[in-house]
Protein backbone atom coordinates (compact mmCIF):
# COMPACT_ATOMS: atom_id res chain seq x y z
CA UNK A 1 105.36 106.98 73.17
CA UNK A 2 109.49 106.34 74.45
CA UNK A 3 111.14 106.59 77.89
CA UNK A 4 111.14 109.34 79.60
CA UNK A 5 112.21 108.04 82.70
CA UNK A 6 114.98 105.20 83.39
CA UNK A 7 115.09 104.16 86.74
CA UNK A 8 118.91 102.60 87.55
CA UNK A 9 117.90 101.94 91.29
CA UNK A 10 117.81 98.34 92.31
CA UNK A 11 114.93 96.40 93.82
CA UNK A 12 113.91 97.28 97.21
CA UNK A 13 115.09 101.25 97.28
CA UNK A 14 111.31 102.51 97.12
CA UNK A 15 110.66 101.48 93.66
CA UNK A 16 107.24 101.18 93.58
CA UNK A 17 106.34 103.96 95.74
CA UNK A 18 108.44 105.70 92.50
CA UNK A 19 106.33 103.81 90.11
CA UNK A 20 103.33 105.26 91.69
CA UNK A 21 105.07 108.60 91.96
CA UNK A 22 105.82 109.17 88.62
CA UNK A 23 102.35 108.19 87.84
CA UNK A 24 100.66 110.59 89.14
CA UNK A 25 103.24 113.58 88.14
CA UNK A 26 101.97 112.10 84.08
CA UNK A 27 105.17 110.14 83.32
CA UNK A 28 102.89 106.82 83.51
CA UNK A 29 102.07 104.19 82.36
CA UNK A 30 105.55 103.25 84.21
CA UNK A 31 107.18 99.56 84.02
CA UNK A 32 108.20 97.66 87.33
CA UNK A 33 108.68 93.93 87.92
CA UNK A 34 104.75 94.09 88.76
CA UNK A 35 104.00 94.72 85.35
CA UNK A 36 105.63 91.41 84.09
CA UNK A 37 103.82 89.71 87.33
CA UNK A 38 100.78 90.88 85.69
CA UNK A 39 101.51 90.65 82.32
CA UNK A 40 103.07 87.51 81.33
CA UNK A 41 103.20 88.14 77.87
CA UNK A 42 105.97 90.05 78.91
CA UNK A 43 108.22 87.30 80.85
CA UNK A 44 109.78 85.67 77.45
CA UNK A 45 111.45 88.70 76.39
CA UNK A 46 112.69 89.83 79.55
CA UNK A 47 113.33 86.03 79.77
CA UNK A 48 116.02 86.20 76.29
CA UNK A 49 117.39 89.34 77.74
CA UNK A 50 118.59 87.64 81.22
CA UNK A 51 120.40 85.20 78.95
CA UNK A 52 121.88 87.50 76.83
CA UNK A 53 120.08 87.95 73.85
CA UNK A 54 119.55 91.05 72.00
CA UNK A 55 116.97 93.11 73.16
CA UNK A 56 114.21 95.03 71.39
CA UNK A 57 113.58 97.72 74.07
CA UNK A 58 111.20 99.66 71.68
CA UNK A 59 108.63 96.98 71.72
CA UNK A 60 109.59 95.59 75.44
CA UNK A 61 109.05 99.40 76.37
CA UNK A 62 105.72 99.84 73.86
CA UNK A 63 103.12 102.08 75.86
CA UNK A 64 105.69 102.89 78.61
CA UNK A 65 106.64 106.29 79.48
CA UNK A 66 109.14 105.41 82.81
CA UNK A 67 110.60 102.62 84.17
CA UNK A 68 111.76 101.58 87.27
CA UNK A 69 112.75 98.60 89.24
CA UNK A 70 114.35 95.20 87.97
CA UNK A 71 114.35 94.04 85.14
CA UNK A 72 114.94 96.99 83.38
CA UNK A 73 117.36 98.57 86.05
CA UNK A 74 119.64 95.89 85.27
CA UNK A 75 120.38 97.37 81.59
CA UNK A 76 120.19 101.35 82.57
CA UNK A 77 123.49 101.46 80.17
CA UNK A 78 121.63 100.07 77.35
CA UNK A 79 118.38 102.05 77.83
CA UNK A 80 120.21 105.10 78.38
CA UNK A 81 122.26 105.17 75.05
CA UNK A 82 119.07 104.01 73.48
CA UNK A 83 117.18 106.58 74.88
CA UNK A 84 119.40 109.69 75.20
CA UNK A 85 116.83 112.47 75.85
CA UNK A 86 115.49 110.33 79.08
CA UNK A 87 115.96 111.60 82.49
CA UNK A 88 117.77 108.90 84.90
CA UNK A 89 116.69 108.26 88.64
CA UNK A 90 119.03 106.41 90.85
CA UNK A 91 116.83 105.61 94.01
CA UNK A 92 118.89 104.72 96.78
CA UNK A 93 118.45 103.86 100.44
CA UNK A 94 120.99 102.94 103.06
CA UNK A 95 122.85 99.64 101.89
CA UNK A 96 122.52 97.14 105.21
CA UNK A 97 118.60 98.36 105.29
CA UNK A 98 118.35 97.53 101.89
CA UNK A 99 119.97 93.95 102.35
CA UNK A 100 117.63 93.27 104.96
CA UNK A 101 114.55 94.60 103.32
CA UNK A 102 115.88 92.43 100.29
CA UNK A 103 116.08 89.07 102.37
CA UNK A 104 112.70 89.53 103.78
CA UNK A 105 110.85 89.96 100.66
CA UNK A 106 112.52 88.98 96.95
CA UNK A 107 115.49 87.49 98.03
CA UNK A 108 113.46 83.85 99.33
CA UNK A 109 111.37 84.82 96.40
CA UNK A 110 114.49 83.83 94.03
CA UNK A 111 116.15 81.70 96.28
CA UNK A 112 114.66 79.36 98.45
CA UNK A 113 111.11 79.38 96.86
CA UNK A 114 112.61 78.41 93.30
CA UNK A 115 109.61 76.04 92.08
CA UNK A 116 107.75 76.04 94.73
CA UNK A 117 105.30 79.31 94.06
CA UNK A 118 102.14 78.30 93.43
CA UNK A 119 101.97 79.24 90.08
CA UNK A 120 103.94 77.98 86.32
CA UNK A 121 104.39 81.81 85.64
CA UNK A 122 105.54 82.87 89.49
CA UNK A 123 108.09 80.00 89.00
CA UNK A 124 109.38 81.02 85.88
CA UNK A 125 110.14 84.69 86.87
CA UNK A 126 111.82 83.44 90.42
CA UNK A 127 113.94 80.86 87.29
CA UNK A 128 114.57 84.42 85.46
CA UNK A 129 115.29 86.45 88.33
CA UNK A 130 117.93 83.98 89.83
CA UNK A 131 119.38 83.99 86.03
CA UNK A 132 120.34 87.77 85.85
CA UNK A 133 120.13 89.18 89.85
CA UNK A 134 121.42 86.28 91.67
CA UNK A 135 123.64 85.49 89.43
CA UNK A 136 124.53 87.81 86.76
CA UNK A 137 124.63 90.70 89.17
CA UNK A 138 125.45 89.30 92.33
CA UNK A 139 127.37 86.68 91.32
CA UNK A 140 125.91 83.96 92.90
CA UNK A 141 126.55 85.50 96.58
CA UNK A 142 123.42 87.64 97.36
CA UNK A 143 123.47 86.08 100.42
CA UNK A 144 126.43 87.08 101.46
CA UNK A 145 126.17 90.50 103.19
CA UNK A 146 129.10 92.13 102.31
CA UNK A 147 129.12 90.78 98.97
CA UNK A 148 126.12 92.08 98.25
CA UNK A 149 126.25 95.58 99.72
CA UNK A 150 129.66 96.16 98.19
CA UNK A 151 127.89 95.12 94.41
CA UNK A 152 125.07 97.94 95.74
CA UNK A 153 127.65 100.45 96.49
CA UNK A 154 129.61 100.02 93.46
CA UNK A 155 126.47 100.00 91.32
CA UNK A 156 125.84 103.87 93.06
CA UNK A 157 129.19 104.67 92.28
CA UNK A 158 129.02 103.57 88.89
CA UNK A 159 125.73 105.37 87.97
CA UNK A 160 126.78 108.53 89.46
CA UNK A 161 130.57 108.19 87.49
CA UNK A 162 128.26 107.49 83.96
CA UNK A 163 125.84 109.51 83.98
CA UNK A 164 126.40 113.25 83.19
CA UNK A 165 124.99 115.60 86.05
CA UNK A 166 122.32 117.51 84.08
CA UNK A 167 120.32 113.91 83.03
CA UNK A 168 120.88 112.27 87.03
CA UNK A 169 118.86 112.58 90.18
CA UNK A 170 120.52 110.55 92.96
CA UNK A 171 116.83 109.87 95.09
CA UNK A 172 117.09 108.33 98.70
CA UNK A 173 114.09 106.72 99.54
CA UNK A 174 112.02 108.96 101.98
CA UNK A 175 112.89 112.22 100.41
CA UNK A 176 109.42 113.06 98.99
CA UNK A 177 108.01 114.97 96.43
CA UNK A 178 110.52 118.09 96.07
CA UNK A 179 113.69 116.56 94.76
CA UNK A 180 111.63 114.33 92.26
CA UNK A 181 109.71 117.13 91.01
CA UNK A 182 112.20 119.52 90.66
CA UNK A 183 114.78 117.59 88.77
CA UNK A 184 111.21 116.63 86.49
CA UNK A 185 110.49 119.69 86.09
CA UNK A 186 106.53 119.52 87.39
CA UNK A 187 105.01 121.00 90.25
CA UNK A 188 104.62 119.43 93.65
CA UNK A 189 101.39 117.96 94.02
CA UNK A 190 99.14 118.68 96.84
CA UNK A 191 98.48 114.30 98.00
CA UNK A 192 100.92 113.16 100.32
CA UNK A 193 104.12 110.71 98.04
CA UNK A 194 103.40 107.18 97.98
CA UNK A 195 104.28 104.57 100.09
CA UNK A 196 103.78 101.68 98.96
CA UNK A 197 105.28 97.58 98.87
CA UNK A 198 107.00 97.82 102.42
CA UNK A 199 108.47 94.72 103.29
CA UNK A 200 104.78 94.13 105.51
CA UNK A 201 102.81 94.53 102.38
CA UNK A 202 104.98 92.51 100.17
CA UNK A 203 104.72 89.62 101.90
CA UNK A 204 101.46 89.63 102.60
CA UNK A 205 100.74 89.58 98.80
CA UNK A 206 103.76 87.63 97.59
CA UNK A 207 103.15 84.39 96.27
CA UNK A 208 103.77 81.48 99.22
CA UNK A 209 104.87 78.22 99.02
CA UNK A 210 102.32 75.04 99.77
């Protein structure tokens, strides 16, 4: 089993309601953040990757047939040379809803609730998350609201100026089954598309402080 699917969208542009998605369209099992919440067997070599160390994707990626979400968005480039014949979705949404849907759910997450989850293994992917989002993407300014929305913009721009035309679906969040399933290749099934994670759910079910 390889990639089929490499999703390039960041955190909080529908990517679990993708995960879920592609799923049930057969491209599944699909990796998302969740998995390495539930698996932490998974967090140390996601955990060498944030600090630069050489990845094995084959074996990060073992029984995986998508992926969306962070961590893996953050090294689309690298899966997509390693895995040429996969299909690329860049899930998008509009950039100030984003921020704010970002601040109420995994930006404390990373931030403010550093060691102070109520779990060892909750701590130490809010330590890994603040390693390669916070800073290594955002530099240190996620905060910051135009700072951050320009780095989402320019991230768009840059997937769409990379990625050749034929291997790319751009996907705003909302747009249903269609555009997925056409650029896929699979017919539209009859359920209604996911929706899943909204900022409700996810902090409902995120981990809170004591």
């Amino acid at each position: 089993m390889t990639l089929e699917v490499i999703g390039a969208g960041f955190g909080r542009t529908g990517t679990n309601s993708l995960k879920f998605a592609l799923e049930q369209l057969n491209f599944g099992p699909c990796h998302h953040m969740f998995e390495v919440r539930d698996n932490p067997e998974q967090l140390p070599a996601w955990n060498r990757a944030a600090h630069g160390e050489q990845a094995d994707w084959d074996a990060m990626f073992h029984g995986y047939r998508a992926q969306v979400d962070w961590p893996g968005a953050a090294y689309w480039r690298q899966l997509s040379d390693h895995y040429p014949d996969a299909k690329i979705i860049l899930s998008v949404r509009d950039p100030d809803a984003w921020f704010d849907s970002i601040w109420a759910t995994i930006g404390p997450f990373m931030t403010t609730m550093r060691g102070r989850h109520d779990s060892d293994h909750a701590n130490a992917i809010a330590e890994m998350c603040s390693k390669f989002i916070v800073h290594g993407i955002f530099d240190g300014r996620m905060d910051d609201r135009d700072h951050a929305v320009s780095v989402f913009r320019k991230h768009i721009e840059k997937v769409r100026d990379t990625v050749p035309k034929d291997r790319l679906l751009v996907y705003e969040t909302g747009s249903g089954w269609k555009p997925l399933c056409t650029f896929l290749g699979v017919d539209i099934p009859e359920e209604p598309y996911p929706h899943t994670n909204s900022t409700k759910q996810f902090q409902d079910n995120v981990a809170k402080p004591e």
